[in-house]
PDB file of N, CA and C in Angstrom:
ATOM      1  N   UNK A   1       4.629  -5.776   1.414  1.00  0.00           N
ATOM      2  CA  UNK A   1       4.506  -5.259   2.761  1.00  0.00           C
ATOM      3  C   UNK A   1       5.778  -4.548   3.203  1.00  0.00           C
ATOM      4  N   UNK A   2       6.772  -4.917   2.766  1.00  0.00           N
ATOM      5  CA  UNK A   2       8.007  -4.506   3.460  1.00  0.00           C
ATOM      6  C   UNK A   2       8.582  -2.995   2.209  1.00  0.00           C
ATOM      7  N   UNK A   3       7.512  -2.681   1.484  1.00  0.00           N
ATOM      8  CA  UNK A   3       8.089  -1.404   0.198  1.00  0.00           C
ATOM      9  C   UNK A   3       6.874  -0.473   1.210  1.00  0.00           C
ATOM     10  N   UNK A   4       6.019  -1.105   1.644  1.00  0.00           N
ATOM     11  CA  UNK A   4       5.122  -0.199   2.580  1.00  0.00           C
ATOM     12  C   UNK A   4       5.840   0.366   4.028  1.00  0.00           C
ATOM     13  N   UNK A   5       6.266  -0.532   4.510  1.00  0.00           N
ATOM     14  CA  UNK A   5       6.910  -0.084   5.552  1.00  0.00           C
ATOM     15  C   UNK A   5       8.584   1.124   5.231  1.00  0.00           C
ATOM     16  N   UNK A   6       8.944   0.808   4.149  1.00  0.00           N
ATOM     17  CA  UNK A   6      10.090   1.682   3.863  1.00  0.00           C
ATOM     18  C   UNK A   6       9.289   2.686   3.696  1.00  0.00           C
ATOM     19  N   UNK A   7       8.781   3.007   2.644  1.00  0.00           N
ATOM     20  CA  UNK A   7       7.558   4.362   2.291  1.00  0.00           C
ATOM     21  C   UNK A   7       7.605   5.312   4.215  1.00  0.00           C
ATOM     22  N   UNK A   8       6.599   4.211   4.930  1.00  0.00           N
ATOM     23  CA  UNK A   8       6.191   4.615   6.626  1.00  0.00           C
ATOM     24  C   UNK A   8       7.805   5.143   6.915  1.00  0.00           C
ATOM     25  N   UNK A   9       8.633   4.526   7.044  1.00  0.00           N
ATOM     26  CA  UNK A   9      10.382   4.805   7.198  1.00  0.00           C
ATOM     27  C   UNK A   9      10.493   6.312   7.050  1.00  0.00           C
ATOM     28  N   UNK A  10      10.360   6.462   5.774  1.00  0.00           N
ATOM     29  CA  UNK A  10      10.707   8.101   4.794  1.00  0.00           C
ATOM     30  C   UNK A  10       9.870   9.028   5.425  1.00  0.00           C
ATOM     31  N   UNK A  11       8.510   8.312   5.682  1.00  0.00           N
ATOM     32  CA  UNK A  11       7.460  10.033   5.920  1.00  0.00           C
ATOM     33  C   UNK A  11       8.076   9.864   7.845  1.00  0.00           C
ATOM     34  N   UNK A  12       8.053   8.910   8.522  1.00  0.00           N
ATOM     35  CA  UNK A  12       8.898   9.457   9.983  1.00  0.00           C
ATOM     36  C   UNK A  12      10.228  10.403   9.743  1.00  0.00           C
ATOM     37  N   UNK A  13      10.878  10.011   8.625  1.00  0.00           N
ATOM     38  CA  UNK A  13      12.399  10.749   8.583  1.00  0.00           C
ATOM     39  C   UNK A  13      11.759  12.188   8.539  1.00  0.00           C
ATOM     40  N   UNK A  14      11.096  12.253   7.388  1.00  0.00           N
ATOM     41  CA  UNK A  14      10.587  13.747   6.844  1.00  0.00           C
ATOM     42  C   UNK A  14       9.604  14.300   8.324  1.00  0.00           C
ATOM     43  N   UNK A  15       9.199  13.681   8.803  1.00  0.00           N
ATOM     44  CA  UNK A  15       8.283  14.138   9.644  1.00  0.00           C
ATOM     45  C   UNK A  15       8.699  14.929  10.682  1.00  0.00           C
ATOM     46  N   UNK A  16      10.016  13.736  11.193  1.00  0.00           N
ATOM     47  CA  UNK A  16      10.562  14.154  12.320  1.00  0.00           C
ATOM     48  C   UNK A  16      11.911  15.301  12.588  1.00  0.00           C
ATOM     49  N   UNK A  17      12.106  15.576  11.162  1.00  0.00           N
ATOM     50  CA  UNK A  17      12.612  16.863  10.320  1.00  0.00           C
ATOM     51  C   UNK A  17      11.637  18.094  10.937  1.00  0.00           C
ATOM     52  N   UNK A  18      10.478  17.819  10.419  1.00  0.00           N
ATOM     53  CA  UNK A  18       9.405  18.999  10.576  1.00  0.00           C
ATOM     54  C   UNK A  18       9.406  19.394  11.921  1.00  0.00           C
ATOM     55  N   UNK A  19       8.923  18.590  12.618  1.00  0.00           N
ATOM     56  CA  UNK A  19       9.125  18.530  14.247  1.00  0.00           C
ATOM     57  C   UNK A  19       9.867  18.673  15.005  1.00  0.00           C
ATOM     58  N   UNK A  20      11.234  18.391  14.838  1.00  0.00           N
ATOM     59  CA  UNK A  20      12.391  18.902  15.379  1.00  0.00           C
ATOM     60  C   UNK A  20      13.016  20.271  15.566  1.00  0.00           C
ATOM     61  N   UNK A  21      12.425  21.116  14.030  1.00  0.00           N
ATOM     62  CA  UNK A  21      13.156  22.556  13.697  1.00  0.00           C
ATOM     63  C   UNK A  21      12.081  23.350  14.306  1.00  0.00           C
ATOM     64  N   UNK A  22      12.981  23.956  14.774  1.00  0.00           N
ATOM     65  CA  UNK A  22      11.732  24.882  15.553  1.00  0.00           C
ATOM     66  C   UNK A  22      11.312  25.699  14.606  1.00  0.00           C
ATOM     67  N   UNK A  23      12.154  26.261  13.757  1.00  0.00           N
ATOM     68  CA  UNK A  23      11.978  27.142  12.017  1.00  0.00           C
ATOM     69  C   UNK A  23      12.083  26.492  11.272  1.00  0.00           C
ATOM     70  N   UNK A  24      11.055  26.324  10.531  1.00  0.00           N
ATOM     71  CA  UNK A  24      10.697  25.639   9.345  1.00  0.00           C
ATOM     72  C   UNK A  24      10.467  26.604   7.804  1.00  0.00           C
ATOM     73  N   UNK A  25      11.435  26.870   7.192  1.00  0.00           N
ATOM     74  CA  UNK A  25      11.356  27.961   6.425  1.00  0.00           C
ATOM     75  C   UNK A  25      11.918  27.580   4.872  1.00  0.00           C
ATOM     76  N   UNK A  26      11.909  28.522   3.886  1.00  0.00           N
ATOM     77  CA  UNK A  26      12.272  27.950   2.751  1.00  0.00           C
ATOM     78  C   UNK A  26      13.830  27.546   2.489  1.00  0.00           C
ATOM     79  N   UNK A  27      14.961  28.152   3.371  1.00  0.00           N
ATOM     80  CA  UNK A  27      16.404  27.811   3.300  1.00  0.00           C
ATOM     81  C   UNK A  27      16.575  26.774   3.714  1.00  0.00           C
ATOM     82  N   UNK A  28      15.499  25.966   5.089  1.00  0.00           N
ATOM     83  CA  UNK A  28      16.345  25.173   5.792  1.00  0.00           C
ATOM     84  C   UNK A  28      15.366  23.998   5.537  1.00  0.00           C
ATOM     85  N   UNK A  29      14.482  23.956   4.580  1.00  0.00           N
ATOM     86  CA  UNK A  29      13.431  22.925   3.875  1.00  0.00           C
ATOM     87  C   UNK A  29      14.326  22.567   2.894  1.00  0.00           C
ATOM     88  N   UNK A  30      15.009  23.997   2.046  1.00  0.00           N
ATOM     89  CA  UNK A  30      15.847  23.813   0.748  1.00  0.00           C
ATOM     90  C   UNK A  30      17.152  22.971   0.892  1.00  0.00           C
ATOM     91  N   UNK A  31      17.659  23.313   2.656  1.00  0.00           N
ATOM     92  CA  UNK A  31      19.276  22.542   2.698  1.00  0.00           C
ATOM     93  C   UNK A  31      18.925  21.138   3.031  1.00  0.00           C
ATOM     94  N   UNK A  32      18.132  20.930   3.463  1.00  0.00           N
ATOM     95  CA  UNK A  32      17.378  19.504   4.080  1.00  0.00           C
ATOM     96  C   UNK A  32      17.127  18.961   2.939  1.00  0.00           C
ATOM     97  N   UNK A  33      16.184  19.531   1.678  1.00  0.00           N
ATOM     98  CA  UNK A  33      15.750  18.332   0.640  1.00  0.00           C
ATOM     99  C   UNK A  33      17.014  18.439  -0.291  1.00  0.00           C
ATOM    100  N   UNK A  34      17.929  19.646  -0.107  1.00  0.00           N
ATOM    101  CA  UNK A  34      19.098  19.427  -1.160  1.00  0.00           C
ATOM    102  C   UNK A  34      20.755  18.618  -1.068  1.00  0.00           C
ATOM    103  N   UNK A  35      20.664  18.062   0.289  1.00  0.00           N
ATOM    104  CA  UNK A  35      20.996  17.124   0.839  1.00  0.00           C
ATOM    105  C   UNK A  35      21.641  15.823   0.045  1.00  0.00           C
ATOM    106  N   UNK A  36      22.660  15.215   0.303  1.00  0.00           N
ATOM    107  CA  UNK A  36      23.029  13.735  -0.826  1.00  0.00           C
ATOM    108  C   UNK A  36      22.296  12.726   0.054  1.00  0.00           C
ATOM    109  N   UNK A  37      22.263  13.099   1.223  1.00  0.00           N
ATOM    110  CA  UNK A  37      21.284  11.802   1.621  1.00  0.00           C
ATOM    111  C   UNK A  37      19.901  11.763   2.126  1.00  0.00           C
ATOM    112  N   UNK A  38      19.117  12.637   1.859  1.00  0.00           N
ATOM    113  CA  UNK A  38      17.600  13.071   1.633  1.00  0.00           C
ATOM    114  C   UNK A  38      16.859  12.599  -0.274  1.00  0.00           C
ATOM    115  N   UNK A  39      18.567  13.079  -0.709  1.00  0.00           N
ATOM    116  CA  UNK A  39      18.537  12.841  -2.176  1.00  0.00           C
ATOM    117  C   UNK A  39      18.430  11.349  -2.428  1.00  0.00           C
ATOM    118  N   UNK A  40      19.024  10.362  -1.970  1.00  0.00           N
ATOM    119  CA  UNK A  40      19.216   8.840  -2.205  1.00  0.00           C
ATOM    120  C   UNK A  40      18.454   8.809  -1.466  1.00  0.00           C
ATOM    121  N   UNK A  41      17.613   8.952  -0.353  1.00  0.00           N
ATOM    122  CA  UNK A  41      16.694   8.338   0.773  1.00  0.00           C
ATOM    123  C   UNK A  41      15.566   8.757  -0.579  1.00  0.00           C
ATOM    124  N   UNK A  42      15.362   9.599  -0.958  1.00  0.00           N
ATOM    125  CA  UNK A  42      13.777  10.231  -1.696  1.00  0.00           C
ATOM    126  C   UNK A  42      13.955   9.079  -3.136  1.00  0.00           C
ATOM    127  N   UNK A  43      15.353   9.181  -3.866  1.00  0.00           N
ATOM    128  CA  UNK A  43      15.398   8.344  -4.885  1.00  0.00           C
ATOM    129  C   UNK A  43      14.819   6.927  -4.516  1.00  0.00           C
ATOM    130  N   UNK A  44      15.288   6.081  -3.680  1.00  0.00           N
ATOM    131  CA  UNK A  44      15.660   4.728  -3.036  1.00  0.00           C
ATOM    132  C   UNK A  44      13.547   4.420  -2.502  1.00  0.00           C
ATOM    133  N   UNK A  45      13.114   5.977  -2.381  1.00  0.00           N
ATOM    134  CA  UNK A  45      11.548   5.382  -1.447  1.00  0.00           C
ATOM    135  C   UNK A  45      10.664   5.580  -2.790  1.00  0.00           C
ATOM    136  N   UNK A  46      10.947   6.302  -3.670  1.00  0.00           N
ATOM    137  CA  UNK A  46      10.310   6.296  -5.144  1.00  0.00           C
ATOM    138  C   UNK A  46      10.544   5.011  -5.655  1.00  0.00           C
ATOM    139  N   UNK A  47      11.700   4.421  -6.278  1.00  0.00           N
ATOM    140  CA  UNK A  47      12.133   3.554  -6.248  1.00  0.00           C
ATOM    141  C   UNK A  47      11.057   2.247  -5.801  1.00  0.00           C
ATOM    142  N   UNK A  48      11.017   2.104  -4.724  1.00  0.00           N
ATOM    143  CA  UNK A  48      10.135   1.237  -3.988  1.00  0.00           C
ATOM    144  C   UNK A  48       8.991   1.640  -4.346  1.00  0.00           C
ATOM    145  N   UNK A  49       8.090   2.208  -4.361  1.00  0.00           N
ATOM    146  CA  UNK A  49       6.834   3.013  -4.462  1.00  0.00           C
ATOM    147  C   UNK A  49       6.515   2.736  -5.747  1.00  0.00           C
ATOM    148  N   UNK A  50       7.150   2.748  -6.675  1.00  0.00           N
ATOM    149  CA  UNK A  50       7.306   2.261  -8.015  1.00  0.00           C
ATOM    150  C   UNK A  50       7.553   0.496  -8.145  1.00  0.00           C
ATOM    151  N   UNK A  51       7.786   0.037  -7.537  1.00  0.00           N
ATOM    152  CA  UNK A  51       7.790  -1.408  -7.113  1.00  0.00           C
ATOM    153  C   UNK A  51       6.874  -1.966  -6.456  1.00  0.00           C
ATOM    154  N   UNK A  52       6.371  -1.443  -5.525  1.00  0.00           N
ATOM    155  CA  UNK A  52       4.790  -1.692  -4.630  1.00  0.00           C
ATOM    156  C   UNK A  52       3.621  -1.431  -5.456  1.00  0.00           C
ATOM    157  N   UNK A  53       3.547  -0.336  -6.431  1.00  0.00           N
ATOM    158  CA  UNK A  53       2.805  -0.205  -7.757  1.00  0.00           C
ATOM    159  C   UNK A  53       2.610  -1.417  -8.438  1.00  0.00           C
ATOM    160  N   UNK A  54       3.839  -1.597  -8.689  1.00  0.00           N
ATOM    161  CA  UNK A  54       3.730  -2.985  -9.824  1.00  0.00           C
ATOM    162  C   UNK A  54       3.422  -4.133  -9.163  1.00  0.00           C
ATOM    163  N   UNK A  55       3.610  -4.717  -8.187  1.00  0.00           N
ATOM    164  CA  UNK A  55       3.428  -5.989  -7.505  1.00  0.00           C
ATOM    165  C   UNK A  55       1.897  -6.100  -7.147  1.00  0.00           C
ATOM    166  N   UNK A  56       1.167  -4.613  -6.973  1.00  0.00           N
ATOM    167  CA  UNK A  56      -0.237  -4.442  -6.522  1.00  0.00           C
ATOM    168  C   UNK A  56      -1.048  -4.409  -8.226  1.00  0.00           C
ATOM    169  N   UNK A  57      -0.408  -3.592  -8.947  1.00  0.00           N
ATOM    170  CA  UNK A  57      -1.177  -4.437 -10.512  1.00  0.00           C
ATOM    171  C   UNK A  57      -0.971  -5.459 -11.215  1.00  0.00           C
ATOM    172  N   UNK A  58       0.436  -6.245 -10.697  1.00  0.00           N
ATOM    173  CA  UNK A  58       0.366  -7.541 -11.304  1.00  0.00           C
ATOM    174  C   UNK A  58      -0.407  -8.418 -10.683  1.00  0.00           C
ATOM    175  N   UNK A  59      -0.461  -8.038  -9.288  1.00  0.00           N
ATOM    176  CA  UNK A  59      -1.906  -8.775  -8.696  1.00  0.00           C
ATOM    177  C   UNK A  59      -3.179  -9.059  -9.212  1.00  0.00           C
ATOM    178  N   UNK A  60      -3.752  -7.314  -9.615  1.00  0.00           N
ATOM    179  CA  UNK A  60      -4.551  -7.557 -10.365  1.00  0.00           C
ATOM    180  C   UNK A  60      -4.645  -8.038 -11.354  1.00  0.00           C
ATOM    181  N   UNK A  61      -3.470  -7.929 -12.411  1.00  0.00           N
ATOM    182  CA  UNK A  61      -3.672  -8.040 -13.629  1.00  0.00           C
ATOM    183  C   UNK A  61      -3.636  -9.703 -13.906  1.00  0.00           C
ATOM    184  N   UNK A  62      -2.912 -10.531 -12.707  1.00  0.00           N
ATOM    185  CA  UNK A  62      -3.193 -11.910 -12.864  1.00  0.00           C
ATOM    186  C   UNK A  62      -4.162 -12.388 -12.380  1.00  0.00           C
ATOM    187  N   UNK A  63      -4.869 -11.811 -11.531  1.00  0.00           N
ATOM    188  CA  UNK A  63      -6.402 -12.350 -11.084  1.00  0.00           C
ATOM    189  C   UNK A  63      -7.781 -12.219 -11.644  1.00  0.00           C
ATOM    190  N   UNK A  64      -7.347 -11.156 -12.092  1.00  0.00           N
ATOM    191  CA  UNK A  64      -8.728 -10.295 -12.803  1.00  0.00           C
ATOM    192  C   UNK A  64      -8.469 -10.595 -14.589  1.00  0.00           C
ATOM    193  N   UNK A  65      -7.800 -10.655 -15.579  1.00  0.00           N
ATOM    194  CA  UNK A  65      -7.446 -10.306 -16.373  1.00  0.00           C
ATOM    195  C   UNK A  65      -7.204 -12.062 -17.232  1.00  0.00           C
ATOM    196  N   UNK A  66      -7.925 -12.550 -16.537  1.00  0.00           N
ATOM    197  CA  UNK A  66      -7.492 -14.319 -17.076  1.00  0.00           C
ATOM    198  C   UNK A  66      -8.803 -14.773 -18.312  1.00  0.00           C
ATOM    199  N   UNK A  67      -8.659 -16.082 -18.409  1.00  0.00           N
ATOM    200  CA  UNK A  67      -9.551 -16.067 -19.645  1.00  0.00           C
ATOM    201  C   UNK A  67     -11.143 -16.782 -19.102  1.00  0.00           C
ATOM    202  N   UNK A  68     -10.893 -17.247 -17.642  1.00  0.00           N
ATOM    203  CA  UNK A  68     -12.081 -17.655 -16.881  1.00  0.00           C
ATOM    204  C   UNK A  68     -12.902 -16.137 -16.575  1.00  0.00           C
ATOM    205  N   UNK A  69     -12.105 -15.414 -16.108  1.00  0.00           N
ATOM    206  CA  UNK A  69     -12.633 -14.246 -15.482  1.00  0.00           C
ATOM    207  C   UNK A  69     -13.453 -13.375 -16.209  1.00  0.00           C
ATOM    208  N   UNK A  70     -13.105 -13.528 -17.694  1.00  0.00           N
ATOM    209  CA  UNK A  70     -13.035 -12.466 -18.809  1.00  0.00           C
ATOM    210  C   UNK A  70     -13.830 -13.418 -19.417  1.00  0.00           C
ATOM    211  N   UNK A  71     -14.502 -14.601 -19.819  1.00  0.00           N
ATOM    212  CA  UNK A  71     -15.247 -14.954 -20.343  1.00  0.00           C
ATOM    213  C   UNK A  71     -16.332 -14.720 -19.829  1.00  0.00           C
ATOM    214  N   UNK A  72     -16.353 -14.586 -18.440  1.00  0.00           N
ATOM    215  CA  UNK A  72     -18.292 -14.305 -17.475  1.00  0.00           C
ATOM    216  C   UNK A  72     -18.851 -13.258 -18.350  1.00  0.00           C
ATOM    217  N   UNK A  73     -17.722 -12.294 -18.850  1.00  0.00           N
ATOM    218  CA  UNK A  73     -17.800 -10.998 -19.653  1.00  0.00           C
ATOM    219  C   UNK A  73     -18.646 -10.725 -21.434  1.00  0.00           C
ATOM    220  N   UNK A  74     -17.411 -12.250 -21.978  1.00  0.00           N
ATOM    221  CA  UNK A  74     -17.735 -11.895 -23.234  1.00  0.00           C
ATOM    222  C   UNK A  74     -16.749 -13.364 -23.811  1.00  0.00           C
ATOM    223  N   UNK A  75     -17.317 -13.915 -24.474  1.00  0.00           N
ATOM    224  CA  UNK A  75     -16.436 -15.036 -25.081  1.00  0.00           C
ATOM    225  C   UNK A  75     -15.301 -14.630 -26.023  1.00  0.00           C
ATOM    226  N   UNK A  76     -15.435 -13.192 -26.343  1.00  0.00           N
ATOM    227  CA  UNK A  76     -14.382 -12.587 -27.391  1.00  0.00           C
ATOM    228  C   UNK A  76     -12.923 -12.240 -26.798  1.00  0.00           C
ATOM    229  N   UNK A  77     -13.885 -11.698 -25.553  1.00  0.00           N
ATOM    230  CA  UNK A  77     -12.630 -11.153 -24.709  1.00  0.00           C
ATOM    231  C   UNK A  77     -11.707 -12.153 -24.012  1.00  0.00           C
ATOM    232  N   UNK A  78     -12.779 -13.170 -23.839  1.00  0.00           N
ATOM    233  CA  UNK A  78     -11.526 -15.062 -23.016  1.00  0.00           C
ATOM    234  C   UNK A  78     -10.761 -14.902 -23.852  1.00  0.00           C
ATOM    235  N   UNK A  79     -10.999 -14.766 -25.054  1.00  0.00           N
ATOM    236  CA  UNK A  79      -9.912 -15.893 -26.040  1.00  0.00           C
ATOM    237  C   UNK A  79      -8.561 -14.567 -26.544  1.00  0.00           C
ATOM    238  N   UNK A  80      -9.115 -13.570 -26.110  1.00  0.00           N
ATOM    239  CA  UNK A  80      -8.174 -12.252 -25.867  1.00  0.00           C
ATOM    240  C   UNK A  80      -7.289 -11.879 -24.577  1.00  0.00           C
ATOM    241  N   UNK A  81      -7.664 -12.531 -23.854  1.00  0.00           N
ATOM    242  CA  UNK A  81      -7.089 -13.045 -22.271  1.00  0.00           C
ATOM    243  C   UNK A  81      -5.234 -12.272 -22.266  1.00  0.00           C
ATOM    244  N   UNK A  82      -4.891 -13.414 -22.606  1.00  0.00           N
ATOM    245  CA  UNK A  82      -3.289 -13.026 -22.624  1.00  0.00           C
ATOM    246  C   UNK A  82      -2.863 -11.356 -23.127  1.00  0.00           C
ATOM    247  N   UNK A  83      -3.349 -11.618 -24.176  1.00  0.00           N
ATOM    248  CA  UNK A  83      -3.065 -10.448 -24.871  1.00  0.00           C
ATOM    249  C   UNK A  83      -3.178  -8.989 -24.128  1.00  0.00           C
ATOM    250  N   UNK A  84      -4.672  -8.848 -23.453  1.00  0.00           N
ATOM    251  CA  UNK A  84      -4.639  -8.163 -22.788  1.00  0.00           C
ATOM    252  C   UNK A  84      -3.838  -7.888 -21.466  1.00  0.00           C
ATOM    253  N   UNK A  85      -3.748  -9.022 -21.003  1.00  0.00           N
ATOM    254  CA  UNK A  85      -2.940  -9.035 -19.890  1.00  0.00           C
ATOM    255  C   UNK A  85      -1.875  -8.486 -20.123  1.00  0.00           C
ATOM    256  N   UNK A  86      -1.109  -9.063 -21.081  1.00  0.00           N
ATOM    257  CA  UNK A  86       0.200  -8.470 -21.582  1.00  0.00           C
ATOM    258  C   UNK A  86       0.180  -7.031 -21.868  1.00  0.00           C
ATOM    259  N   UNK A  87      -0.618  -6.507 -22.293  1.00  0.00           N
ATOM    260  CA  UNK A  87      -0.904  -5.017 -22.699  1.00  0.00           C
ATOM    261  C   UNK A  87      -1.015  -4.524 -21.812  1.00  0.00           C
ATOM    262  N   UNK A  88      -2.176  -4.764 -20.550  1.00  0.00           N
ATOM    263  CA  UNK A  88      -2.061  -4.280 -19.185  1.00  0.00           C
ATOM    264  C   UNK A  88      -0.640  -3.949 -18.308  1.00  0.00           C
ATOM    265  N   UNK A  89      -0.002  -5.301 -18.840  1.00  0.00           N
ATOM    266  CA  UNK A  89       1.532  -4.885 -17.702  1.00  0.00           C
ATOM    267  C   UNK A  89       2.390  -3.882 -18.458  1.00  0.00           C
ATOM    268  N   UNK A  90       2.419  -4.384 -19.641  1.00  0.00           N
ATOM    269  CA  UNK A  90       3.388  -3.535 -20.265  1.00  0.00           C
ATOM    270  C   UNK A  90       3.008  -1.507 -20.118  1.00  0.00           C
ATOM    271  N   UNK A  91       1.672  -1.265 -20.411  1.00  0.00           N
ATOM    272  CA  UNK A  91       1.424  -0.141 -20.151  1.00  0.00           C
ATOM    273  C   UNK A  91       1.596   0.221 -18.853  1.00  0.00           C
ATOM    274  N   UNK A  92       1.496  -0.453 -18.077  1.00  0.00           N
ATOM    275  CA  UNK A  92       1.847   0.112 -16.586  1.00  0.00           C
ATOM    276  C   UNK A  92       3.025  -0.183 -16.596  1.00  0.00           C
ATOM    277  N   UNK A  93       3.931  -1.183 -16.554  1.00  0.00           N
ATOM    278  CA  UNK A  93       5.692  -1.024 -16.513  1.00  0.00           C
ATOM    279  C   UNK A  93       6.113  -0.003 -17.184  1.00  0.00           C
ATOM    280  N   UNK A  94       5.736   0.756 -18.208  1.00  0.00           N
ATOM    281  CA  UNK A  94       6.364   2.317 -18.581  1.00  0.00           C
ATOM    282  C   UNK A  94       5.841   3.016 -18.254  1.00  0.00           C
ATOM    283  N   UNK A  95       4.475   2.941 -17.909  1.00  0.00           N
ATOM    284  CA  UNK A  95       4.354   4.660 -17.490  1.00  0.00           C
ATOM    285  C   UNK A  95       4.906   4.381 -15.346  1.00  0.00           C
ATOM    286  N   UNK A  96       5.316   3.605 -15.079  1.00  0.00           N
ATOM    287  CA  UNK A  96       6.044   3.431 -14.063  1.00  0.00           C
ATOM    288  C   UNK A  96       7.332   4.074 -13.921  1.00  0.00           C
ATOM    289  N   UNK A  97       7.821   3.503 -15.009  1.00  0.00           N
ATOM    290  CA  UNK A  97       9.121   3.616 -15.378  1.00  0.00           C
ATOM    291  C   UNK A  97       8.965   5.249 -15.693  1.00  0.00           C
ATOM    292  N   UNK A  98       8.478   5.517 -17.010  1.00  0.00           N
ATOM    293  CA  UNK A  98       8.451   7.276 -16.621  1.00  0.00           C
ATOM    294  C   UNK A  98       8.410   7.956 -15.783  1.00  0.00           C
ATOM    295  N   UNK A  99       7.169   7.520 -14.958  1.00  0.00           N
ATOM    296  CA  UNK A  99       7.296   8.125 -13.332  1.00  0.00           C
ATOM    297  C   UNK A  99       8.079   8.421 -12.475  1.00  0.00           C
ATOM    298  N   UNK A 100       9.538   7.413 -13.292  1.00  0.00           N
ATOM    299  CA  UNK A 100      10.860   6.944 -11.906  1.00  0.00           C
ATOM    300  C   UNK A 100      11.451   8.057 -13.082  1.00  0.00           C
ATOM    301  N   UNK A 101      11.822   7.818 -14.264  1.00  0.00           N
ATOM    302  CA  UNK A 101      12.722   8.652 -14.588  1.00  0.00           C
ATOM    303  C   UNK A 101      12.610   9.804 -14.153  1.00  0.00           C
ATOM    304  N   UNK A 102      11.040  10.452 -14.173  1.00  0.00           N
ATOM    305  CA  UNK A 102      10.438  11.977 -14.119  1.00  0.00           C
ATOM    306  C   UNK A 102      11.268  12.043 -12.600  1.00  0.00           C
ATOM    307  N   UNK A 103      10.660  11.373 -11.758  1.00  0.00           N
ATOM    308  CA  UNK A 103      11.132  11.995 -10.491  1.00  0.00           C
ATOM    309  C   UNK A 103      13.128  11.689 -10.342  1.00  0.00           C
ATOM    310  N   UNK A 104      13.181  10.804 -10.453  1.00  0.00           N
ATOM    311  CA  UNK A 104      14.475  10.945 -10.464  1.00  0.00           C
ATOM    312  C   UNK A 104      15.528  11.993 -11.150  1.00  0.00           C
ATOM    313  N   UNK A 105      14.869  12.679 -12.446  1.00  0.00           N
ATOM    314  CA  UNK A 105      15.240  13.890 -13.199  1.00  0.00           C
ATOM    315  C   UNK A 105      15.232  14.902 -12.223  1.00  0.00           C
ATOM    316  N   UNK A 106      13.842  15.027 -11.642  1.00  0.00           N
ATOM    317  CA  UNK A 106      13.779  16.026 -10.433  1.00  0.00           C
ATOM    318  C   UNK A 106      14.452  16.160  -9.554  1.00  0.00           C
ATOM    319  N   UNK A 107      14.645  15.648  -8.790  1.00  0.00           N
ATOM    320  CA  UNK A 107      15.494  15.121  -7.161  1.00  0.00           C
ATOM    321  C   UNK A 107      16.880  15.247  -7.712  1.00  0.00           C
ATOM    322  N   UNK A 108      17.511  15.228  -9.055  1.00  0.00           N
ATOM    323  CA  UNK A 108      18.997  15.013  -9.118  1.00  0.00           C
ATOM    324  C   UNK A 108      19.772  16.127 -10.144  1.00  0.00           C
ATOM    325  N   UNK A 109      18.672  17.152 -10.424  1.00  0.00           N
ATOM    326  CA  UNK A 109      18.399  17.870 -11.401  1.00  0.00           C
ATOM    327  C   UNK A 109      19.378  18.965 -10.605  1.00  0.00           C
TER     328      UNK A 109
END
């Protein structure tokens, strides 16, 4: 709840950017997002966003992904339980993690 409310934080900052300039144009969009502290505010809400990701599929992946849940399914798949689970997080903790590098490459590039 509180990586949601930072996220809400960032789009008021950005918002109230928009709203404030009476000209809103490509120089003064460009000095605004090229900024050191637009730069760490955008890093720091990815960051989080990438953390609210994971806490919302480890949710799933521990509720849904167990060997009670997964047997209603298939008795092959219970006794495959963990495994999958484990496969589930791990594929989402990197392509997370890519996500952060990608944007962070961007924003600092």
């Amino acid at each position: 709840r509180y990586t949601s409310l930072i996220v809400l934080s960032y789009l008021i900052y950005i918002l109230s950017f928009i709203f404030t300039n009476q000209d809103v144009n490509f120089f003064s969009w460009s000095d605004f997002f090229l900024s050191f502290q637009v730069r760490f505010l955008s890093s720091i809400v990815f960051l989080v966003i990438v953390l609210h990701a994971f806490i919302g599929l480890w949710t799933v992946g521990t509720d849904y992904l167990t060997t009670r849940t997964l047997g209603f399914l298939n008795k092959s798949l219970a006794k495959r339980a963990g495994l999958l689970r484990k496969t589930y997080f791990l594929m989402f903790g990197l392509l997370g993690l890519v996500y952060l590098i990608s944007i962070l490459y961007i924003i600092w590039l």
